[in-house]
C-alpha atoms as a PDB file:
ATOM      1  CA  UNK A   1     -47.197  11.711 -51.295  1.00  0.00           C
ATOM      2  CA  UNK A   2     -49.690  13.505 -53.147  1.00  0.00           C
ATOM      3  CA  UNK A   3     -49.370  17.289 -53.900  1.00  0.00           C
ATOM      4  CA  UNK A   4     -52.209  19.001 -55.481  1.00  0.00           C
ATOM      5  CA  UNK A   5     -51.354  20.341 -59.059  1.00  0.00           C
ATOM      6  CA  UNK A   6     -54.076  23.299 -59.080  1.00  0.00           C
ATOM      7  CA  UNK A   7     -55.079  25.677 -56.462  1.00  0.00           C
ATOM      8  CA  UNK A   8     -58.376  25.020 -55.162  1.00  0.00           C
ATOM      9  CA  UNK A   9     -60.252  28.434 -55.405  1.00  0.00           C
ATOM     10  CA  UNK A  10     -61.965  29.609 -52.025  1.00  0.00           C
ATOM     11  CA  UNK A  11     -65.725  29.139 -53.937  1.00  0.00           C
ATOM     12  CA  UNK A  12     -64.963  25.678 -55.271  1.00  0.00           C
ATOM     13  CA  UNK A  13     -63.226  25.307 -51.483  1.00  0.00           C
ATOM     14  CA  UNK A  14     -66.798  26.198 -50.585  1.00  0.00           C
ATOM     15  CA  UNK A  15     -68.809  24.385 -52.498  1.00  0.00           C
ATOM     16  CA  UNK A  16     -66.382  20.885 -50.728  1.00  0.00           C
ATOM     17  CA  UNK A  17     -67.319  22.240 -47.424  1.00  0.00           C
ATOM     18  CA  UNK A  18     -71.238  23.201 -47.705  1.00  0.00           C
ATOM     19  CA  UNK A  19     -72.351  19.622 -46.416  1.00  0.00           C
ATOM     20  CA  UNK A  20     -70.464  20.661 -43.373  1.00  0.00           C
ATOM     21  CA  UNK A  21     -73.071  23.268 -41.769  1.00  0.00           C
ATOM     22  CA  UNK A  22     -76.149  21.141 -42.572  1.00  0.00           C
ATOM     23  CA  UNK A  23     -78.392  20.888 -38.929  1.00  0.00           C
ATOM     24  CA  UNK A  24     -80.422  18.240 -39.392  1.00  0.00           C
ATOM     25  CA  UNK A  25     -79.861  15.579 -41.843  1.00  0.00           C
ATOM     26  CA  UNK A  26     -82.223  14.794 -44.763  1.00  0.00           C
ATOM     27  CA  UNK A  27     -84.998  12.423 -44.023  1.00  0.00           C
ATOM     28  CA  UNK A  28     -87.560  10.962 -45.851  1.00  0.00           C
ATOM     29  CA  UNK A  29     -90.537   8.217 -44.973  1.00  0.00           C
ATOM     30  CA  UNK A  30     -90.642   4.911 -46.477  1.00  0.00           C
ATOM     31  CA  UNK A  31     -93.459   4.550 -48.654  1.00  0.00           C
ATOM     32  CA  UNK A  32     -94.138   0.473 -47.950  1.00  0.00           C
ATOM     33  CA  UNK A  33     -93.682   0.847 -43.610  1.00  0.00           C
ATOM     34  CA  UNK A  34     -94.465   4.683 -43.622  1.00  0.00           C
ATOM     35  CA  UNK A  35     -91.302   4.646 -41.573  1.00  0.00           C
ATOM     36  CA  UNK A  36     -89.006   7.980 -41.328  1.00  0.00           C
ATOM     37  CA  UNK A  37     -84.978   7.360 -42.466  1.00  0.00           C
ATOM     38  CA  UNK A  38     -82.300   8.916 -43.784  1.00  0.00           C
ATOM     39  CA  UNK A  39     -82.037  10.098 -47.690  1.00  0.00           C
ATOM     40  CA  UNK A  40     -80.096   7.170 -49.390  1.00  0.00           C
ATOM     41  CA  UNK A  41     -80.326   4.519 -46.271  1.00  0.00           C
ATOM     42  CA  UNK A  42     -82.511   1.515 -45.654  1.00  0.00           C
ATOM     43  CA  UNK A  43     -85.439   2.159 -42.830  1.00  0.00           C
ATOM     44  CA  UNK A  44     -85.049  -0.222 -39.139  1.00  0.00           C
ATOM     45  CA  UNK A  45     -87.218  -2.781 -40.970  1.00  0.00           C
ATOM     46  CA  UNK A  46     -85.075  -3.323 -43.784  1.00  0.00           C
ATOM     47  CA  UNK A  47     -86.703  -1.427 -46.485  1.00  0.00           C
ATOM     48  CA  UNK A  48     -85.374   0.813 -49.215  1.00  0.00           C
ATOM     49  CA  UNK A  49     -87.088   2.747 -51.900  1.00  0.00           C
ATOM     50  CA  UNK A  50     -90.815   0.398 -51.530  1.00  0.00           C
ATOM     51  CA  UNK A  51     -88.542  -2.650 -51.623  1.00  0.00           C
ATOM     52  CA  UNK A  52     -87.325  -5.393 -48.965  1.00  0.00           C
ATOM     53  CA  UNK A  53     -83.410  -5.215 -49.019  1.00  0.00           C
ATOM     54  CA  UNK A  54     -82.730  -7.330 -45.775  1.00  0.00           C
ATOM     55  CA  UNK A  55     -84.103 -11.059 -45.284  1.00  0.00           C
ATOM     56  CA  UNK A  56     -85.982 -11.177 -41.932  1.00  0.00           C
ATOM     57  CA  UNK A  57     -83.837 -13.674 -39.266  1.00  0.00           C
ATOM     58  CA  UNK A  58     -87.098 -15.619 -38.754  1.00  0.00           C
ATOM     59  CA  UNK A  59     -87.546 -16.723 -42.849  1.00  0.00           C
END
């Protein structure tokens, strides 16, 4: 089992913990489909950062 060899201070506790409280999460719109996604995910359509990252079924 692992035991922790330092004791975590409450501020770097903190700083683990701050993604925690967030409302909403990040979004951002695709620049190719104009699309709105989540930071650091592909859009519906299969696009990520201007670029096609998933093959269409049809081609």
């Amino acid at each position: 089992m692992a035991v922790q060899q330092n004791k975590k201070s409450p501020s770097k506790r903190g700083m683990h913990r701050a993604h925690d409280f967030l409302e909403t999460p990040p979004l951002t719109v695709e620049p190719i489909t104009g699309e709105t996604h989540r930071r650091h995910h592909i859009s519906p359509t299969g696009f990520y950062r201007g670029k096609a990252v998933l093959k269409d079924k049809d081609a």
